[in-house]
N, C-alpha and C. Protein backbone atom coordinates (compact mmCIF):
# COMPACT_ATOMS: atom_id res chain seq x y z
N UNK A 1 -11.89 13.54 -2.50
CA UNK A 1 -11.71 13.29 -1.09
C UNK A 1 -13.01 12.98 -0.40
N UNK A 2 -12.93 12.72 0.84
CA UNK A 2 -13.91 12.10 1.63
C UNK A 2 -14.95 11.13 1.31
N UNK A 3 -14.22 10.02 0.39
CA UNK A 3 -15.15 8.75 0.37
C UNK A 3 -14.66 7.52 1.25
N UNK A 4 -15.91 6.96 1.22
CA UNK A 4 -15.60 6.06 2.50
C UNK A 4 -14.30 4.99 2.43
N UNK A 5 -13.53 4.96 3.57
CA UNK A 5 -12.65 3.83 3.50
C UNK A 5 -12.43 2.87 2.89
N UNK A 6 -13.86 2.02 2.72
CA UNK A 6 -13.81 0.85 2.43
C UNK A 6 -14.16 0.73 0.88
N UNK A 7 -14.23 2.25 0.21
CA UNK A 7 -14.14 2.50 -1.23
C UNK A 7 -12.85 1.84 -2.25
N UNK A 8 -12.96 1.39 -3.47
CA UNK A 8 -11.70 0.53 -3.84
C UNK A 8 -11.51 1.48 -5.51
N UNK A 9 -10.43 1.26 -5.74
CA UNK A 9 -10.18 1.90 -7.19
C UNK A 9 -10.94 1.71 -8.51
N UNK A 10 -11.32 0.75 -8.35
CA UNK A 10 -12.27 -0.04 -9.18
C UNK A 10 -13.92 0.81 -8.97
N UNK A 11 -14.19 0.94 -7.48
CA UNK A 11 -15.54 1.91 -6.94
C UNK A 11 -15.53 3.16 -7.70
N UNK A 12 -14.06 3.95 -7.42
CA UNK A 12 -13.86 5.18 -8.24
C UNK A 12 -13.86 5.17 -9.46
N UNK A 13 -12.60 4.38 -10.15
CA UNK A 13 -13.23 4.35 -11.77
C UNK A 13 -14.54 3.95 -12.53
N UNK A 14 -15.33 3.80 -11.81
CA UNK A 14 -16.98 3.26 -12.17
C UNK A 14 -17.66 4.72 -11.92
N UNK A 15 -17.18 5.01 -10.84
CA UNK A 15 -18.39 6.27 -10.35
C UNK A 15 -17.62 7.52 -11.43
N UNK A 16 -16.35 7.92 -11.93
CA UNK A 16 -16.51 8.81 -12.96
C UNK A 16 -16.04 7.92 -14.51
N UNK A 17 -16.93 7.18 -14.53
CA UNK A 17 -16.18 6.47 -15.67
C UNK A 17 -17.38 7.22 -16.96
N UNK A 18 -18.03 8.00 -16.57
CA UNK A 18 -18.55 8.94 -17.93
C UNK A 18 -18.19 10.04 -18.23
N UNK A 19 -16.61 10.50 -17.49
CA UNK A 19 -15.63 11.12 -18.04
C UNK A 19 -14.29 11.07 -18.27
N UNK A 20 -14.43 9.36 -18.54
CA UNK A 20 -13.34 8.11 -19.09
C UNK A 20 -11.90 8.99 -18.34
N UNK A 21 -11.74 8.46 -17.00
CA UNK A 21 -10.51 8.83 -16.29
C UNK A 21 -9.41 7.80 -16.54
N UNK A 22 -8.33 8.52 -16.93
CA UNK A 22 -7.24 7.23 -17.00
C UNK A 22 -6.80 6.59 -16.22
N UNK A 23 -6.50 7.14 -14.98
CA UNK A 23 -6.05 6.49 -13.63
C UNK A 23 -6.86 6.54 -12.22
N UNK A 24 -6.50 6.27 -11.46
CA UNK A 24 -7.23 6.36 -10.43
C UNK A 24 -6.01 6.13 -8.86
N UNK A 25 -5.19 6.94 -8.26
CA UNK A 25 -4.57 6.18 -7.09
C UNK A 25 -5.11 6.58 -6.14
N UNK A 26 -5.80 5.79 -5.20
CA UNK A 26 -6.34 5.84 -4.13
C UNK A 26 -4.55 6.46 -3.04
N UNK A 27 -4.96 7.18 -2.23
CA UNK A 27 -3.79 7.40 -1.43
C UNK A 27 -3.77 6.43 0.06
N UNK A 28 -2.77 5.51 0.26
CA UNK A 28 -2.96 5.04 1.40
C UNK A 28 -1.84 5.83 2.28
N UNK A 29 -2.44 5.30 3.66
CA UNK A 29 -1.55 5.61 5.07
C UNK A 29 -0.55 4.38 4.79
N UNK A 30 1.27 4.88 4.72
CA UNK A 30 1.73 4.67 4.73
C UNK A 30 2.33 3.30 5.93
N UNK A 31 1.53 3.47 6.85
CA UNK A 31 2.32 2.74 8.19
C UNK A 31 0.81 1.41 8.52
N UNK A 32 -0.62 2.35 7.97
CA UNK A 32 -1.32 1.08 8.58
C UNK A 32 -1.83 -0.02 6.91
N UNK A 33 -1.53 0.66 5.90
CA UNK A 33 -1.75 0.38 4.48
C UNK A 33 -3.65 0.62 4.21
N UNK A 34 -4.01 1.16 5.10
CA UNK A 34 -5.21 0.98 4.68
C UNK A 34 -5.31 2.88 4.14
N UNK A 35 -6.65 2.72 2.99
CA UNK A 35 -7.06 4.18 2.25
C UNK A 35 -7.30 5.16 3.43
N UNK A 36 -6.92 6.55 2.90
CA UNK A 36 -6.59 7.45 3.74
C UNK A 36 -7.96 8.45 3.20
N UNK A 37 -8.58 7.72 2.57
CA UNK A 37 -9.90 8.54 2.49
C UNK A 37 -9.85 9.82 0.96
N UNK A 38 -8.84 9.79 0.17
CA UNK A 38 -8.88 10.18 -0.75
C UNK A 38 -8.00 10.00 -1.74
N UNK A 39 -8.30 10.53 -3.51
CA UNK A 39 -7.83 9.66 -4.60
C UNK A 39 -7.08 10.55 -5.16
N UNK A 40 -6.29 10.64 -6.43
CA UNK A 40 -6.02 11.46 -7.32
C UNK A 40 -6.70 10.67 -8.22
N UNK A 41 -7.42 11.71 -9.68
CA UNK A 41 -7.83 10.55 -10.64
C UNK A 41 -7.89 11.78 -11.96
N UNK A 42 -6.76 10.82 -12.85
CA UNK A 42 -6.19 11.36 -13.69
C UNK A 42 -7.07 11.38 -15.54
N UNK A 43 -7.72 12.73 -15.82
CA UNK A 43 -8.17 12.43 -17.10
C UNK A 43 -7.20 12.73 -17.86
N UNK A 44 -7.76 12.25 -19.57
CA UNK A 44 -6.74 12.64 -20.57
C UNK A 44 -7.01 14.06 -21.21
N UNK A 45 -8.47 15.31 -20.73
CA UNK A 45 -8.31 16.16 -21.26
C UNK A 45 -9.12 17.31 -20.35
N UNK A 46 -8.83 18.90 -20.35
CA UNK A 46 -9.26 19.36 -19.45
C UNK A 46 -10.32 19.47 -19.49
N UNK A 47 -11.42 19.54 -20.72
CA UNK A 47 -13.12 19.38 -20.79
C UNK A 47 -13.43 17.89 -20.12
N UNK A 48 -12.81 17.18 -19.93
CA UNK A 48 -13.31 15.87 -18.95
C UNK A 48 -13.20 16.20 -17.57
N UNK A 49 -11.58 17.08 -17.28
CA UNK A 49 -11.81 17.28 -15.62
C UNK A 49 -12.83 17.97 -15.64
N UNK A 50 -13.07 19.27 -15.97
CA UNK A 50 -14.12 19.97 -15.56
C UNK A 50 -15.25 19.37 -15.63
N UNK A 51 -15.52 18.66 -16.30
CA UNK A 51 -17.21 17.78 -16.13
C UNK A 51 -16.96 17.29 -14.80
N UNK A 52 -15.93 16.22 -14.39
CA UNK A 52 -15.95 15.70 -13.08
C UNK A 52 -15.80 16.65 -12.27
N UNK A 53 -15.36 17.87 -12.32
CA UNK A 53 -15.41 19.25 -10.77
C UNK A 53 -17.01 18.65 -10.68
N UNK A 54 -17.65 18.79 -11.49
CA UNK A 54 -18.69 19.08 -10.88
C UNK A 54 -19.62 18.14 -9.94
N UNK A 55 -19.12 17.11 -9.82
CA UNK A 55 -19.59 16.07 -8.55
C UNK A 55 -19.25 16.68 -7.43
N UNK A 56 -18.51 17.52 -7.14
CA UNK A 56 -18.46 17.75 -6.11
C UNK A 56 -19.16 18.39 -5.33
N UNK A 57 -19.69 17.79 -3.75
CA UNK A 57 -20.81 17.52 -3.31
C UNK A 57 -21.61 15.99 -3.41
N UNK A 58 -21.06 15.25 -4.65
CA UNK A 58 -22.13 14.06 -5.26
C UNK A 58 -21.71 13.27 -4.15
N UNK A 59 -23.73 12.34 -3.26
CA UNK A 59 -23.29 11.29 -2.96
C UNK A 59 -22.59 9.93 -3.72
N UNK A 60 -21.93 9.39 -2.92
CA UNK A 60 -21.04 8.28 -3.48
C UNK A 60 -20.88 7.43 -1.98
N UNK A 61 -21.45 6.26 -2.26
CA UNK A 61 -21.51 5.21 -1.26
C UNK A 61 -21.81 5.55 0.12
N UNK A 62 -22.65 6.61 0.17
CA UNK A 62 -23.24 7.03 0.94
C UNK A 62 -22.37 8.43 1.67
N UNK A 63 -21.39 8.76 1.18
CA UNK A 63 -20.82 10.03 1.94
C UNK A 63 -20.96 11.14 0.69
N UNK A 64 -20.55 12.38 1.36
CA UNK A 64 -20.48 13.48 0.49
C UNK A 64 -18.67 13.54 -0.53
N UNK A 65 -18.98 13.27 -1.34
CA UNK A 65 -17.83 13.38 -2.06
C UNK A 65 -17.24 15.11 -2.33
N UNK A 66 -15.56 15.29 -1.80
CA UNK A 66 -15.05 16.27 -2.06
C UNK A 66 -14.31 16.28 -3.65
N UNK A 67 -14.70 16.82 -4.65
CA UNK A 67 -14.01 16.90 -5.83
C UNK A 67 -13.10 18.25 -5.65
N UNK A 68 -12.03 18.31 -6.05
CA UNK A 68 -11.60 19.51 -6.37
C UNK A 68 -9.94 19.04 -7.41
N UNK A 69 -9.77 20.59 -7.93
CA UNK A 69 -8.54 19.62 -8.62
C UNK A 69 -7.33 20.02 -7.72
N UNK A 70 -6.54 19.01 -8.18
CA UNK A 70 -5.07 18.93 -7.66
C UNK A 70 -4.15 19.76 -8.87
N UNK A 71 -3.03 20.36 -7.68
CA UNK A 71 -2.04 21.03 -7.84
C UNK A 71 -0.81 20.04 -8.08
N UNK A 72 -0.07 20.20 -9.10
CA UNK A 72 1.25 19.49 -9.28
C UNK A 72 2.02 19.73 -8.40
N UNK A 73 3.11 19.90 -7.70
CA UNK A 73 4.76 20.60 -7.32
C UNK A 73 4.99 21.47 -8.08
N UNK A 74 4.81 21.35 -9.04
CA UNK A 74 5.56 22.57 -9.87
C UNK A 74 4.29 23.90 -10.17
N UNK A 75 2.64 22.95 -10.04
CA UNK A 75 1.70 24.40 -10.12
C UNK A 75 1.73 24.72 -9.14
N UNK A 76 1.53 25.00 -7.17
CA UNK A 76 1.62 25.35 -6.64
C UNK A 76 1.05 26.80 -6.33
N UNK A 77 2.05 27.40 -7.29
CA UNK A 77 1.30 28.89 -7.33
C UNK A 77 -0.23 29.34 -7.12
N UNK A 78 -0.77 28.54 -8.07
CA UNK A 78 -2.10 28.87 -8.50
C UNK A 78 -3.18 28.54 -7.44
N UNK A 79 -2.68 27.92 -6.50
CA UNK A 79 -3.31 27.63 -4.97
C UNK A 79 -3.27 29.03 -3.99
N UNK A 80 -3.05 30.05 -4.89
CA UNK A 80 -3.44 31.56 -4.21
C UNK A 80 -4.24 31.93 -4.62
N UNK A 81 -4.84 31.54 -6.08
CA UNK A 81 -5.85 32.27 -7.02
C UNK A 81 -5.92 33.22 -7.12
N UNK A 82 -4.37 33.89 -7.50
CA UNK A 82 -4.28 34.83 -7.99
C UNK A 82 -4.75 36.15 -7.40
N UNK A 83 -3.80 35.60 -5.72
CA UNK A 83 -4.20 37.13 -4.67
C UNK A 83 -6.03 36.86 -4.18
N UNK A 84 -6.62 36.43 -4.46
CA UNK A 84 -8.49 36.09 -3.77
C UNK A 84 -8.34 35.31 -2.69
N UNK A 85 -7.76 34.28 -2.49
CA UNK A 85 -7.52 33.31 -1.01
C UNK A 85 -6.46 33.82 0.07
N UNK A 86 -7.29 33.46 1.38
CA UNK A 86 -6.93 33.98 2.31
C UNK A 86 -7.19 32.79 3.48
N UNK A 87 -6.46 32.96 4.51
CA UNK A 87 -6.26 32.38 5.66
C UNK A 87 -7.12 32.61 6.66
N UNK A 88 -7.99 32.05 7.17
CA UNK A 88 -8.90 32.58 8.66
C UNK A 88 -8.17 31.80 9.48
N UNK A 89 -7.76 31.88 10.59
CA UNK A 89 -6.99 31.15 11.96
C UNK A 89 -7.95 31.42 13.20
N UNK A 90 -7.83 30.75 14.14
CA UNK A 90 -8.63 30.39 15.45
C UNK A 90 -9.96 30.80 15.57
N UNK A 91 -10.73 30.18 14.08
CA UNK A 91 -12.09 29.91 13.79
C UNK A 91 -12.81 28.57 15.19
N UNK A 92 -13.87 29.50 15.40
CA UNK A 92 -14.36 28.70 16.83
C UNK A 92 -15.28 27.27 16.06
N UNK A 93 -14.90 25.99 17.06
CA UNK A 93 -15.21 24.81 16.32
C UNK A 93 -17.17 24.98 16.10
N UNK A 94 -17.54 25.90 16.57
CA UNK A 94 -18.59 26.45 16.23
C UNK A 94 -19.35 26.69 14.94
N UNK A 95 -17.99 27.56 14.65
CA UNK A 95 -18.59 27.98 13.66
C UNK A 95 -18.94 27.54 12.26
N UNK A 96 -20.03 27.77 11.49
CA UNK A 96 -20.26 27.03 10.18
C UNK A 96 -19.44 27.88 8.95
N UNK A 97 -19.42 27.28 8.03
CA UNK A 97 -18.74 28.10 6.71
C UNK A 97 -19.99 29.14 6.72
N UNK A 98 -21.26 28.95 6.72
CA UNK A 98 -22.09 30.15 6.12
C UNK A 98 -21.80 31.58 7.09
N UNK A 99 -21.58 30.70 8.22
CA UNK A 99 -21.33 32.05 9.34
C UNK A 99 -19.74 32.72 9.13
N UNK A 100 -18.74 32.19 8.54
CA UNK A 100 -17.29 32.57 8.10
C UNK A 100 -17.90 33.66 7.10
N UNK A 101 -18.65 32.90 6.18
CA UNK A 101 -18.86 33.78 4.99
C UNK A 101 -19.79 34.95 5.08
N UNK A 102 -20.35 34.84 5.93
CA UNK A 102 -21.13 36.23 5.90
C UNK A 102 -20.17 37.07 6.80
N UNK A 103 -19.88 36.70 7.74
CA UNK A 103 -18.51 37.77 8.10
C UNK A 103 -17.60 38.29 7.00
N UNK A 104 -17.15 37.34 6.13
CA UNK A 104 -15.72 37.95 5.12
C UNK A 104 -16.70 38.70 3.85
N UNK A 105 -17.81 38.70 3.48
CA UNK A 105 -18.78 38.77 2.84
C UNK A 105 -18.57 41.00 2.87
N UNK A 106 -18.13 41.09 3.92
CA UNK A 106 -18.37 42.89 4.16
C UNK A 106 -17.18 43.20 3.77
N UNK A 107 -16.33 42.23 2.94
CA UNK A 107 -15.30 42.36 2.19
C UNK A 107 -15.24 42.79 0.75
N UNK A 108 -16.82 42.15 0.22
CA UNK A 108 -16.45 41.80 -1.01
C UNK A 108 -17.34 40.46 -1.22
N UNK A 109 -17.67 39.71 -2.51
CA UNK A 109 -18.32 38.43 -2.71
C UNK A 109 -17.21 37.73 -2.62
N UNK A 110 -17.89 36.43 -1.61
CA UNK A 110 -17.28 35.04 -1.33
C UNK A 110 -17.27 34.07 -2.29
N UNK A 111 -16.66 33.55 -3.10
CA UNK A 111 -16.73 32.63 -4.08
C UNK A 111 -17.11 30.94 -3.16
N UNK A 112 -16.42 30.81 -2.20
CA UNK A 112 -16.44 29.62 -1.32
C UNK A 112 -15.55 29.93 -0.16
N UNK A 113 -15.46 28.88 0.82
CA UNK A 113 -15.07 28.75 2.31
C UNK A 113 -14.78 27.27 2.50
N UNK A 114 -13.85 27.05 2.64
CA UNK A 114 -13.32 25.66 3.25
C UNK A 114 -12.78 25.52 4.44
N UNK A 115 -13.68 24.92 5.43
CA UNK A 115 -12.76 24.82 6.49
C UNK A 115 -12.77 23.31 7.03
N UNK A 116 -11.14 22.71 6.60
CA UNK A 116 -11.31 21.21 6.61
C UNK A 116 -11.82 21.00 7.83
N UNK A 117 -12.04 19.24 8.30
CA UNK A 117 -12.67 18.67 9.09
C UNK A 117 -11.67 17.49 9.77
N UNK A 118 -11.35 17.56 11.00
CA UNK A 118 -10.73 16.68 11.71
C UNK A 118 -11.31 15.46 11.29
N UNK A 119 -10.94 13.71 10.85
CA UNK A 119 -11.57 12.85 9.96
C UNK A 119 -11.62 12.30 11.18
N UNK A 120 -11.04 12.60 12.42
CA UNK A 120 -11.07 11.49 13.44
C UNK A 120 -11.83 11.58 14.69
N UNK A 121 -12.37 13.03 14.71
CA UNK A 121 -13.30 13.79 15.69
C UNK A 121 -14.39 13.83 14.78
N UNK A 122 -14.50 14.75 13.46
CA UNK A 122 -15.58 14.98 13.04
C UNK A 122 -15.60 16.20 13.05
N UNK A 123 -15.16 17.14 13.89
CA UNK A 123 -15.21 18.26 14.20
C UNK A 123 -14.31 19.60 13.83
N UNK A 124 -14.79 20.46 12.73
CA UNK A 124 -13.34 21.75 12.06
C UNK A 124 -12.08 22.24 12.87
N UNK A 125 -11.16 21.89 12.34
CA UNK A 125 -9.91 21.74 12.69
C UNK A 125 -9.38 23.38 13.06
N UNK A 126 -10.29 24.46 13.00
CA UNK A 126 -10.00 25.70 13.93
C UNK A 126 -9.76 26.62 12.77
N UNK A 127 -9.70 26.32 11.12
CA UNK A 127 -9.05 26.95 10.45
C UNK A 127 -9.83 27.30 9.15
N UNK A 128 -9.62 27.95 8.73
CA UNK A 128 -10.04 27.83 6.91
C UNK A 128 -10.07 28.27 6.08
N UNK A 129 -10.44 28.66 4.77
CA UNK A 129 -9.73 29.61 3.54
C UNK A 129 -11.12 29.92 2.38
N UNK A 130 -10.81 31.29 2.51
CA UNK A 130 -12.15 32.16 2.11
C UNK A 130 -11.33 32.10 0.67
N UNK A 131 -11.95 32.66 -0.13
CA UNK A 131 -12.12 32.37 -1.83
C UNK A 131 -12.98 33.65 -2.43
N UNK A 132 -12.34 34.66 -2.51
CA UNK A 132 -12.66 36.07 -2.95
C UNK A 132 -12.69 36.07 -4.29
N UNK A 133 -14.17 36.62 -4.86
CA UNK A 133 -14.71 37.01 -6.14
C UNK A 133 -13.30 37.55 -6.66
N UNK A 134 -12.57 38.77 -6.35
CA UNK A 134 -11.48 39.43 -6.47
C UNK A 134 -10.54 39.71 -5.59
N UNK A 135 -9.23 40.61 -6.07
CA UNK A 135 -7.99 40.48 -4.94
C UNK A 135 -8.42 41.50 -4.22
N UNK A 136 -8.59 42.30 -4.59
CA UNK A 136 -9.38 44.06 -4.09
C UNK A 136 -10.05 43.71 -2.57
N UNK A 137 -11.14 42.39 -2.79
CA UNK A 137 -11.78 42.16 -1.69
C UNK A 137 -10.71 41.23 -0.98
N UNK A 138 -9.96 40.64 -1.36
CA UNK A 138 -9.22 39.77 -0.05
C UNK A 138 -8.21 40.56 0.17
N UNK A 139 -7.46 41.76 -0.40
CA UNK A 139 -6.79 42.91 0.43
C UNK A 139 -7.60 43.54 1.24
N UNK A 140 -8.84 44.05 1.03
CA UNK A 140 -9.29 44.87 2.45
C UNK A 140 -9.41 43.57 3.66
N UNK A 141 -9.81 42.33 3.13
CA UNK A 141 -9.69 41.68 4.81
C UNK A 141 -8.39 41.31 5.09
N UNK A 142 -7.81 41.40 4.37
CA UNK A 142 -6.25 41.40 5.04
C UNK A 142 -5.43 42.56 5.65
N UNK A 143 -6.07 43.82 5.58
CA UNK A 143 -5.82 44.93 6.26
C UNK A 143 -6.11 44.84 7.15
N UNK A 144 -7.53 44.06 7.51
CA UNK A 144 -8.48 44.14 9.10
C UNK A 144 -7.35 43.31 9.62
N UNK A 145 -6.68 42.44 8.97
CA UNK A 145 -6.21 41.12 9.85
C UNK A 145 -6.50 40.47 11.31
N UNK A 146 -7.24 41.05 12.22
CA UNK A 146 -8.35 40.11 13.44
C UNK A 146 -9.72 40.76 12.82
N UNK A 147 -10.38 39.93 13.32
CA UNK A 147 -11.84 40.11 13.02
C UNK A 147 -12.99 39.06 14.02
N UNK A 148 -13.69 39.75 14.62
CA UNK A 148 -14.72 38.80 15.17
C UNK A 148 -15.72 38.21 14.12
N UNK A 149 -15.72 36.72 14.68
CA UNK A 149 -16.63 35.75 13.85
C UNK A 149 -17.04 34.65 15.55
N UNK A 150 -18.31 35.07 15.13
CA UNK A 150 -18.94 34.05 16.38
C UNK A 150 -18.67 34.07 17.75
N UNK A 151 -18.27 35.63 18.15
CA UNK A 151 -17.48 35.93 19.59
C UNK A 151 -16.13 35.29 19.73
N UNK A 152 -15.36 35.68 18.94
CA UNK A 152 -14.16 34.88 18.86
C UNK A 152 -13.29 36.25 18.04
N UNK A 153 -12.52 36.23 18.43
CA UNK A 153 -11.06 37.16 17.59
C UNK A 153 -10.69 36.16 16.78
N UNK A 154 -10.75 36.38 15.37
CA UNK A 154 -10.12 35.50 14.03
C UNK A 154 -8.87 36.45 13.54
N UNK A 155 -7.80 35.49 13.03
CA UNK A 155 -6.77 35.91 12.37
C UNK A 155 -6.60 36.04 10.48
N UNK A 156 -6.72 36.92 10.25
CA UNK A 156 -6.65 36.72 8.93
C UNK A 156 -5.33 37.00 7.87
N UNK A 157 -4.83 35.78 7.05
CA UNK A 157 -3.43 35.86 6.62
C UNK A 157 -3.38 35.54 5.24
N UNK A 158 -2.62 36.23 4.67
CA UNK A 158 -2.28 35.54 2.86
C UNK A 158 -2.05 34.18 2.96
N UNK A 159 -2.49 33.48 2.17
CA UNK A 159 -2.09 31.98 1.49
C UNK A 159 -0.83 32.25 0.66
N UNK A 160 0.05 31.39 1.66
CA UNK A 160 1.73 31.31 0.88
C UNK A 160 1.10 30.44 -0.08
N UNK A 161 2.31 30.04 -1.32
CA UNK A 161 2.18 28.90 -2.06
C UNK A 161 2.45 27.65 -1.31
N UNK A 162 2.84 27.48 0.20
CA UNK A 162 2.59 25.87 0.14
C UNK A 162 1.35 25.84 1.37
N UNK A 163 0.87 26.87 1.00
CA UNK A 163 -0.25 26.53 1.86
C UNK A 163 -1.95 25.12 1.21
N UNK A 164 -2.54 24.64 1.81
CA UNK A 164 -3.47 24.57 0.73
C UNK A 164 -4.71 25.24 0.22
């Protein structure tokens, strides 16, 4: 995710083509046909995906490239990680992931913090999902369930399975 628009399938299969991906579908917006800013890209074995996780972060045509892997329909589940992910709600557009994470941090170790990005402002969409070393630590912040982060009352909630 987050390569530039005017990126083409051909751009993507070049930039991981030294972990020979079989496919590549760019996802478009349905109504204007143009790329919606991110791909699925399919290897033939799991020691190849995992080499490609690790671009993530890599520039690519000048933006920060988001790698991460995709969930089938049918894996779903595993987008809880197994009880460690959790929900932050009415995160102030303020605030940075390092500042999320040192708040959820008196939980327990943070593995990561995602809090997507409005593509059309620029600016975090109010929300985001902490990534606990263990479940132990994302049950005690789910006991606190509000919590101040950045002078702000935050909500904190389990990740259903269709959450992302």
């Amino acid at each position: 995710g987050n390569f530039p628009l005017d990126a083409t399938r051909d751009d993507l299969l070049n930039f991981f083509s030294e972990y020979e991906p079989l496919d590549v579908n760019v996802i478009m917006n349905k109504f204007t046909g143009t790329p919606r800013g991110f791909a699925f890209v399919d290897f033939d074995d799991e020691d190849a995906l995992e080499r490609a996780l690790a671009c993530d972060g890599a520039d690519f045509q000048g933006a920060t490239l988001k790698v991460n892997k995709a969930f089938g329909r049918k894996d779903r589940s595993d987008r809880t990680a197994g009880g460690r992910k959790v929900f932050v709600g009415n995160i102030s557009w303020d605030t940075t992931p390092e500042g999320l994470q040192g708040v959820m941090e008196s939980f327990g170790s943070v593995m990561s913090v995602n809090m997507p990005i409005n593509r059309n402002t620029g600016r975090p969409r109010g929300f985001g999902f902490v990534l606990f070393e263990d479940p132990d630590s994302a049950e005690a912040a789910l006991k606190q369930r509000t919590l101040e982060c950045d002078g702000r009352a935050v909500h904190v909630e389990p990740v259903s399975n269709e959450s992302k």
